[in-house]
PDB file of N, CA and C in Angstrom:
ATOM      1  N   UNK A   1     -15.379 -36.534 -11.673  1.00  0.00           N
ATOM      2  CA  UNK A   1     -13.928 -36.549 -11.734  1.00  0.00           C
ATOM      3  C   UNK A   1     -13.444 -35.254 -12.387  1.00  0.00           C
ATOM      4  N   UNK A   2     -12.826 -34.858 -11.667  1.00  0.00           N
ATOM      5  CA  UNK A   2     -11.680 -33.525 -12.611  1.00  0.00           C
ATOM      6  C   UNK A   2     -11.368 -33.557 -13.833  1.00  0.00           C
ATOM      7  N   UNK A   3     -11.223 -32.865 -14.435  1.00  0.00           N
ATOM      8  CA  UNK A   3     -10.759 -32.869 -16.056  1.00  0.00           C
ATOM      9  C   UNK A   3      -9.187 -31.980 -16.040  1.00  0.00           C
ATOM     10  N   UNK A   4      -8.168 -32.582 -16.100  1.00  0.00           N
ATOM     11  CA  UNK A   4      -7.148 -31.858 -16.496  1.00  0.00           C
ATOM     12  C   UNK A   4      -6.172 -31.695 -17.615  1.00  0.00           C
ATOM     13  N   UNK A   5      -6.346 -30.797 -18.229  1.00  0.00           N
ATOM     14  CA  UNK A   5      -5.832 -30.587 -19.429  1.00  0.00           C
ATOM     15  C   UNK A   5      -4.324 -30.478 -19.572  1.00  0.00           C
ATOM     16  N   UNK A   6      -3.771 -31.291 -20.567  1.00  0.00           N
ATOM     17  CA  UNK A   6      -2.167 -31.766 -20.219  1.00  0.00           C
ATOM     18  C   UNK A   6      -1.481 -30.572 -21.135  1.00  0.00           C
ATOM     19  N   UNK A   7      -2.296 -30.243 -21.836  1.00  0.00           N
ATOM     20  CA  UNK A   7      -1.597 -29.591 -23.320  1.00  0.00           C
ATOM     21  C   UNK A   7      -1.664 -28.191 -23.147  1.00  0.00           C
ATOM     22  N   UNK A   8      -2.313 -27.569 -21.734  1.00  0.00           N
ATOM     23  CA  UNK A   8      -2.469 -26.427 -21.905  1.00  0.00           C
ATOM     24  C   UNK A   8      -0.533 -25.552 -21.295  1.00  0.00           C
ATOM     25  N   UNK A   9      -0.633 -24.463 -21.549  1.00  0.00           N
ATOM     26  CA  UNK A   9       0.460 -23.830 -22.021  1.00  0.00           C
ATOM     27  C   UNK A   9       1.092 -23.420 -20.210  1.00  0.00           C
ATOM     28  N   UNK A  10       2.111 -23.565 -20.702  1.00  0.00           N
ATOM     29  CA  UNK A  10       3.276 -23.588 -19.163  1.00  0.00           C
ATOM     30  C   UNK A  10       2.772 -22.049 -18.678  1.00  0.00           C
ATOM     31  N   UNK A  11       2.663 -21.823 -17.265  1.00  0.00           N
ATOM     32  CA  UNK A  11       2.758 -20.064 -16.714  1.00  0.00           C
ATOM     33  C   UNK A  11       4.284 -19.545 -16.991  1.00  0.00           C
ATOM     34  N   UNK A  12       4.386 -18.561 -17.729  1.00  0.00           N
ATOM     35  CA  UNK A  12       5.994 -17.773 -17.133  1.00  0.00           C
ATOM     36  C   UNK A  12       5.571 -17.150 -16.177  1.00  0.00           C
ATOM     37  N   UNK A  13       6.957 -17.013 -15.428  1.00  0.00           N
ATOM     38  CA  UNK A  13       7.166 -16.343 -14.054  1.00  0.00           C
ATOM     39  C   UNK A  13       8.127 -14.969 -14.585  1.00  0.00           C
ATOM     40  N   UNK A  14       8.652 -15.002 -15.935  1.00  0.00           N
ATOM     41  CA  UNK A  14       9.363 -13.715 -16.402  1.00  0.00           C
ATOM     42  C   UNK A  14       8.133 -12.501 -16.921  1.00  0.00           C
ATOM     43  N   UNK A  15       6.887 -13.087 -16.917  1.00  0.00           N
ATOM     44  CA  UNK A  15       6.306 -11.672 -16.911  1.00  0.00           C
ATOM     45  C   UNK A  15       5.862 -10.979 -15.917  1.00  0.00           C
ATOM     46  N   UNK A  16       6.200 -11.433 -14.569  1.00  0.00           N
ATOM     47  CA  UNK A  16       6.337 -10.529 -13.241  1.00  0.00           C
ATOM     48  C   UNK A  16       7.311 -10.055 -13.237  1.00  0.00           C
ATOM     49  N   UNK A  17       8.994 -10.352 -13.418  1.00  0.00           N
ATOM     50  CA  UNK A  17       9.567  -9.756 -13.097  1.00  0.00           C
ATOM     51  C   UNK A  17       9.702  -8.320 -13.553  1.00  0.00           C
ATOM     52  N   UNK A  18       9.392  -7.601 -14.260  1.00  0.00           N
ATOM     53  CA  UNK A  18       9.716  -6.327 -14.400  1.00  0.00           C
ATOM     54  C   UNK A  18       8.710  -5.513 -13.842  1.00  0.00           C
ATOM     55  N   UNK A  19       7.834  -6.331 -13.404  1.00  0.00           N
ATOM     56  CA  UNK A  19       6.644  -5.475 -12.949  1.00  0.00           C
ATOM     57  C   UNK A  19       7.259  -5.904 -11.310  1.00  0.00           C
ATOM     58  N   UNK A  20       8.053  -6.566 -10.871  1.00  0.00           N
ATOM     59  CA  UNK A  20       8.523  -6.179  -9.434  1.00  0.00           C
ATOM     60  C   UNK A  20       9.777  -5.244  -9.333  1.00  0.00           C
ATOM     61  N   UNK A  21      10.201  -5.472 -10.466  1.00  0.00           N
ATOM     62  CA  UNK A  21      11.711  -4.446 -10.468  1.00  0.00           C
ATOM     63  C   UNK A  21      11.098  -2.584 -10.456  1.00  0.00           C
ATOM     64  N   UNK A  22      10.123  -3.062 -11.356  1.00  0.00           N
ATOM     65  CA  UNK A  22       9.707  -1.845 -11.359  1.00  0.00           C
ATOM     66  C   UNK A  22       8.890  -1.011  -9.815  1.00  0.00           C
ATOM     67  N   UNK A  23       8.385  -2.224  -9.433  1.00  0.00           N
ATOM     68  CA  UNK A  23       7.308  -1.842  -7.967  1.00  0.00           C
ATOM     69  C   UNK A  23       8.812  -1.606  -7.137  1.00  0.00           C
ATOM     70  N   UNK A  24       9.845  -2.489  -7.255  1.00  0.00           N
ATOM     71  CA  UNK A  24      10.869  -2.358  -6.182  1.00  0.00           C
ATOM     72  C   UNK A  24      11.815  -0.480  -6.917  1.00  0.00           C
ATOM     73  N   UNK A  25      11.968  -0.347  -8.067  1.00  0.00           N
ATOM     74  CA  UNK A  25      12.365   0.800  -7.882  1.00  0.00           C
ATOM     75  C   UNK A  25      11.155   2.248  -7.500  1.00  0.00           C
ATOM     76  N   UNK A  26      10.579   2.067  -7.760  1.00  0.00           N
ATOM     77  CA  UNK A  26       9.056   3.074  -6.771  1.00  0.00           C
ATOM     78  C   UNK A  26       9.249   3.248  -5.932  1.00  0.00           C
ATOM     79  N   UNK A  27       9.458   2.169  -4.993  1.00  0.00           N
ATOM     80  CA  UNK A  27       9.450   2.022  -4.001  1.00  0.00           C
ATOM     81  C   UNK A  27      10.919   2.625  -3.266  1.00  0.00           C
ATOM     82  N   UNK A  28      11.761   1.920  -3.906  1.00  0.00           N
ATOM     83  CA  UNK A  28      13.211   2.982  -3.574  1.00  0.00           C
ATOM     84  C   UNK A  28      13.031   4.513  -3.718  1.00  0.00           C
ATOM     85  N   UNK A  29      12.840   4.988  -4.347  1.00  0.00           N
ATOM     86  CA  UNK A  29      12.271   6.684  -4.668  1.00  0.00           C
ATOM     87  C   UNK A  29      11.475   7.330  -3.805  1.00  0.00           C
ATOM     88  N   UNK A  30      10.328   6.215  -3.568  1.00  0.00           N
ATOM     89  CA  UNK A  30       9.336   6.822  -2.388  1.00  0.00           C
ATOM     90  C   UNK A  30      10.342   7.177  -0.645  1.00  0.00           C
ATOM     91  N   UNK A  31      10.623   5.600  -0.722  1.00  0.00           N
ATOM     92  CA  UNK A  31      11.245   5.519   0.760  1.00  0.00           C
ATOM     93  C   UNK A  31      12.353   6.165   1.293  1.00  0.00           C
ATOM     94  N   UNK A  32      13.419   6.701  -0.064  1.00  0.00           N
ATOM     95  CA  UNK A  32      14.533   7.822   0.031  1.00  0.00           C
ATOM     96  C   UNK A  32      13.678   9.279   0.147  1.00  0.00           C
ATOM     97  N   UNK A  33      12.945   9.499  -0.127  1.00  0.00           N
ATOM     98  CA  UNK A  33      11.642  10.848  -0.077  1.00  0.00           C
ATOM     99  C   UNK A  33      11.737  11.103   0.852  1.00  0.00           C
ATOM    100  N   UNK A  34      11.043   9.477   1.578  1.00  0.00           N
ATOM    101  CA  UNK A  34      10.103   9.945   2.843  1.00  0.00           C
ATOM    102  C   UNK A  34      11.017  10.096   3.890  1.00  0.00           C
ATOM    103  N   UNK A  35      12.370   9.488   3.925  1.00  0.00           N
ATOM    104  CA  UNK A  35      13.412   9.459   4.891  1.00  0.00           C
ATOM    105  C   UNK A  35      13.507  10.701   5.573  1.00  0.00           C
ATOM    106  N   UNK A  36      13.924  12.017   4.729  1.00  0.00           N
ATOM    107  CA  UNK A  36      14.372  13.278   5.552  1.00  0.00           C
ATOM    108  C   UNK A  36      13.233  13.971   6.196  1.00  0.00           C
ATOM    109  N   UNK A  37      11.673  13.621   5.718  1.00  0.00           N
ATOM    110  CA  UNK A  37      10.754  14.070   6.937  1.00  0.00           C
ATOM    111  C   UNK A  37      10.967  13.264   7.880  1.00  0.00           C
ATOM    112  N   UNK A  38      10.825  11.852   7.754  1.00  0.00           N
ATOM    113  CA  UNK A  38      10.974  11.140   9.234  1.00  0.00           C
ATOM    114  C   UNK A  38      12.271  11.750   9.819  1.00  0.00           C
ATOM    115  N   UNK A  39      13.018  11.901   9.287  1.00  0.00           N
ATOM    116  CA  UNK A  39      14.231  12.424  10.087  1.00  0.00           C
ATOM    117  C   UNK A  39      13.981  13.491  10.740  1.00  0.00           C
ATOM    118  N   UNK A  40      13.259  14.486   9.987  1.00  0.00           N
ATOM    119  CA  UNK A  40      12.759  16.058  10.723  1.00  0.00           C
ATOM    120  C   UNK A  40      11.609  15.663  11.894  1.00  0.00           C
ATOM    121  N   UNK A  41      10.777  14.961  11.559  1.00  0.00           N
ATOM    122  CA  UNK A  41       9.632  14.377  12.285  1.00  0.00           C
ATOM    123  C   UNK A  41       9.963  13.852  13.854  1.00  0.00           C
ATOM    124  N   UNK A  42      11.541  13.086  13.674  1.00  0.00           N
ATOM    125  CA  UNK A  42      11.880  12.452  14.543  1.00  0.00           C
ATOM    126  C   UNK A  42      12.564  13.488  15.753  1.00  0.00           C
ATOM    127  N   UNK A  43      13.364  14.365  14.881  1.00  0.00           N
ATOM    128  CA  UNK A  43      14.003  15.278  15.296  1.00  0.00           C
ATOM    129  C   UNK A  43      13.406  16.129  16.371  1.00  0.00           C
ATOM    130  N   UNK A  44      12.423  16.926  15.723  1.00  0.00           N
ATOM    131  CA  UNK A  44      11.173  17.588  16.648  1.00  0.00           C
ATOM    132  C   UNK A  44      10.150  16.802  17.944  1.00  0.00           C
ATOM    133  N   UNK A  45      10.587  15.387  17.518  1.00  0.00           N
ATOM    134  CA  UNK A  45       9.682  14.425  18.488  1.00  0.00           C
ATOM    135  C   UNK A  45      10.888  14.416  19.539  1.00  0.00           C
ATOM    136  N   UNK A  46      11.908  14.557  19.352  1.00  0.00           N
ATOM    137  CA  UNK A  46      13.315  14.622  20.155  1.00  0.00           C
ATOM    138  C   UNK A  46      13.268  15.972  21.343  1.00  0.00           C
ATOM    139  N   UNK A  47      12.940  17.020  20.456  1.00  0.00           N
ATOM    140  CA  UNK A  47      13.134  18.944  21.082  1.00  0.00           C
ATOM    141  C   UNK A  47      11.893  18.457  21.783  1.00  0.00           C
ATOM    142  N   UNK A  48      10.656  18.335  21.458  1.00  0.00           N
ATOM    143  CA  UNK A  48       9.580  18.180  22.337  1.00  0.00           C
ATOM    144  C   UNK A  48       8.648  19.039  21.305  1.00  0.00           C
ATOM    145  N   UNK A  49       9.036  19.038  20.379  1.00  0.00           N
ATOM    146  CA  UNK A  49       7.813  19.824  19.999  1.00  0.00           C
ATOM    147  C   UNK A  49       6.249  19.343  19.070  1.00  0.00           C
ATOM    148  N   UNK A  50       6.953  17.892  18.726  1.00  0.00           N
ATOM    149  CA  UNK A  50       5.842  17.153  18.457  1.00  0.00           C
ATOM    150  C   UNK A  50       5.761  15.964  19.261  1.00  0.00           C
ATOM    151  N   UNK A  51       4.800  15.140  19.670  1.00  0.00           N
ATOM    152  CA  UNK A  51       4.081  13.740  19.802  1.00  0.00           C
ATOM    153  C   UNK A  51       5.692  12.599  19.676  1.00  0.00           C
ATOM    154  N   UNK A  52       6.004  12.029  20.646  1.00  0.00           N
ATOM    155  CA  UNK A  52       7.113  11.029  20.261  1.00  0.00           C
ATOM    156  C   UNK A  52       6.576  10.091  19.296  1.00  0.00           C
ATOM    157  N   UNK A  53       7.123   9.849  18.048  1.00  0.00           N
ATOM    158  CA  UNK A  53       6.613   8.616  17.260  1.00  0.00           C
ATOM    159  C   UNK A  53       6.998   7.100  17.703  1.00  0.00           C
ATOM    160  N   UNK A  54       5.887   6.203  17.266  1.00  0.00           N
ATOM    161  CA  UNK A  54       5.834   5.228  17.839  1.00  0.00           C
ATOM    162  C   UNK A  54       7.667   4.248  17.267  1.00  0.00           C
ATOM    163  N   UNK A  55       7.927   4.781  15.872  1.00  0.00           N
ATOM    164  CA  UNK A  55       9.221   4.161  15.108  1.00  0.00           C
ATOM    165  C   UNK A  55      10.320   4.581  15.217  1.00  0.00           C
ATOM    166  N   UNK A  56      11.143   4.700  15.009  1.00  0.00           N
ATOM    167  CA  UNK A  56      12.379   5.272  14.622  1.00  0.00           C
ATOM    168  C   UNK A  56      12.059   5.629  12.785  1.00  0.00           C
ATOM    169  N   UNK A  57      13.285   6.737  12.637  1.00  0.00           N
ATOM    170  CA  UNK A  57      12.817   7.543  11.520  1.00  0.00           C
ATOM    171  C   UNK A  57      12.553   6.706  10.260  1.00  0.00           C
ATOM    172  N   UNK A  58      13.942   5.796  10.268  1.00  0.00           N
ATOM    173  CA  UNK A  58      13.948   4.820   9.025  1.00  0.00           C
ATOM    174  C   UNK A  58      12.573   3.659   8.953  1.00  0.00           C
ATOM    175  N   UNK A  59      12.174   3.096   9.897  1.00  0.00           N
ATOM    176  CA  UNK A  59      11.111   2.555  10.341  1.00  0.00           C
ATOM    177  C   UNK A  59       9.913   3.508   9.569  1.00  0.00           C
ATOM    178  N   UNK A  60       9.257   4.349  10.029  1.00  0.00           N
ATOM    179  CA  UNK A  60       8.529   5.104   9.801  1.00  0.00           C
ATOM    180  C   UNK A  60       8.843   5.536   8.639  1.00  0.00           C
ATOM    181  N   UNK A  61       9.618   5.568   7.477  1.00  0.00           N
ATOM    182  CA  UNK A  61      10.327   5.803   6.381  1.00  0.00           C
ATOM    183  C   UNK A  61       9.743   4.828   5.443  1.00  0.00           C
ATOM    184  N   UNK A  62       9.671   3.702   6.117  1.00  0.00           N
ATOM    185  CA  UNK A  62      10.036   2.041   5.695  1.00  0.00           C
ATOM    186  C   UNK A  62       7.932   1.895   5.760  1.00  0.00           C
ATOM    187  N   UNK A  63       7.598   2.327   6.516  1.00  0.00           N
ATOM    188  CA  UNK A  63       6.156   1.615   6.552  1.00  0.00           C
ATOM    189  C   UNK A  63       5.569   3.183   5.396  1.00  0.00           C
ATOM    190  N   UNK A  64       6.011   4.479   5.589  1.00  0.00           N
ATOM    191  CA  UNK A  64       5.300   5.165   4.430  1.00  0.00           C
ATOM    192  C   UNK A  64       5.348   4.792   3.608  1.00  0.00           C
ATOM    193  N   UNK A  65       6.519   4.255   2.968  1.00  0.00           N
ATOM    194  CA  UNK A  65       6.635   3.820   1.398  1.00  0.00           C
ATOM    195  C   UNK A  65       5.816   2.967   1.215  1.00  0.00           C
ATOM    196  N   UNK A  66       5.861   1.840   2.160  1.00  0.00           N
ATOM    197  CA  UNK A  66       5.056   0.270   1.546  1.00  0.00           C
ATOM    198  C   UNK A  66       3.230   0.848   1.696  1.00  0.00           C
ATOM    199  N   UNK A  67       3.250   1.824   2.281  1.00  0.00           N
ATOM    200  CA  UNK A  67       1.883   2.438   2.205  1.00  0.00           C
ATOM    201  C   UNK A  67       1.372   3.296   0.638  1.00  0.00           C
ATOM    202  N   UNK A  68       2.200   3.902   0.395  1.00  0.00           N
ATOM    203  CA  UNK A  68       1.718   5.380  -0.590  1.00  0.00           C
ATOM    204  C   UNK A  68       2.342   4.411  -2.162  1.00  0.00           C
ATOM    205  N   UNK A  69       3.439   3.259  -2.134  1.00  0.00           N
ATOM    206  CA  UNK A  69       3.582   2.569  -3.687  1.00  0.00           C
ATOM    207  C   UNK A  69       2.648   1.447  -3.650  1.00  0.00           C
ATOM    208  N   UNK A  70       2.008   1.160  -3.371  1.00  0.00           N
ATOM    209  CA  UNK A  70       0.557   0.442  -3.912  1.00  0.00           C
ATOM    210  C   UNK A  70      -0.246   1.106  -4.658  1.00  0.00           C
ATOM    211  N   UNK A  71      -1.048   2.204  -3.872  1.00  0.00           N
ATOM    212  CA  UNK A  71      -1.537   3.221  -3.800  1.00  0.00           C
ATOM    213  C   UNK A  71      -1.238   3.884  -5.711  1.00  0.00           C
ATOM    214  N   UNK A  72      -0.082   4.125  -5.827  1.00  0.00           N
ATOM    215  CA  UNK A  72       0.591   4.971  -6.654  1.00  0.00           C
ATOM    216  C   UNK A  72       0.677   4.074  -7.786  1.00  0.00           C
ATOM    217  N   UNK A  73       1.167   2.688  -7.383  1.00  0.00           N
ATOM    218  CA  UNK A  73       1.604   1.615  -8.980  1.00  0.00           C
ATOM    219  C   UNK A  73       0.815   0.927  -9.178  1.00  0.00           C
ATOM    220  N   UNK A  74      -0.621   0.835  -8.230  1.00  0.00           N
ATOM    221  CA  UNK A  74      -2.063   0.400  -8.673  1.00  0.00           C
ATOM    222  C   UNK A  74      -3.440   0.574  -8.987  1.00  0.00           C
ATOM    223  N   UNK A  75      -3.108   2.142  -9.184  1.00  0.00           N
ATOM    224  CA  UNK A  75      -3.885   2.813  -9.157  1.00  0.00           C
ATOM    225  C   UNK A  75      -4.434   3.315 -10.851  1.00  0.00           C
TER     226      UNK A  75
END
């Protein structure tokens, strides 16, 4: 049979939050960064001078960030 202990101490959920406020402002910083290359990126995929990307700029904006703040706030 299981043993469950009644007395042991409640989880807070307030000691994540600043550690998501914080991952969520990183993450704002990164993804405003990465915006004006995708924009240039997109731009040139437009003239012909690079490879059409598979996203749109903000898209491609949107997946660098969630890539490079892991990376960066877990490291």
């Amino acid at each position: 049979m299981t043993h469950v202990d009644t007395n042991a101490p409640a989880r807070s959920r307030k000691k994540h939050a600043p550690r998501r406020t914080e991952y969520s402002a990183y993450f704002a910083v990164i993804f405003m960064t990465a915006v004006p290359f995708a924009l240039v990126a997109w731009a040139l995929a437009q003239v012909g001078i690079m490879d059409t990307p598979e996203h749109g700029p903000i898209k491609s904006a949107w997946s660098q960030a969630s890539i490079i703040t892991p990376k960066i706030f877990w490291a």
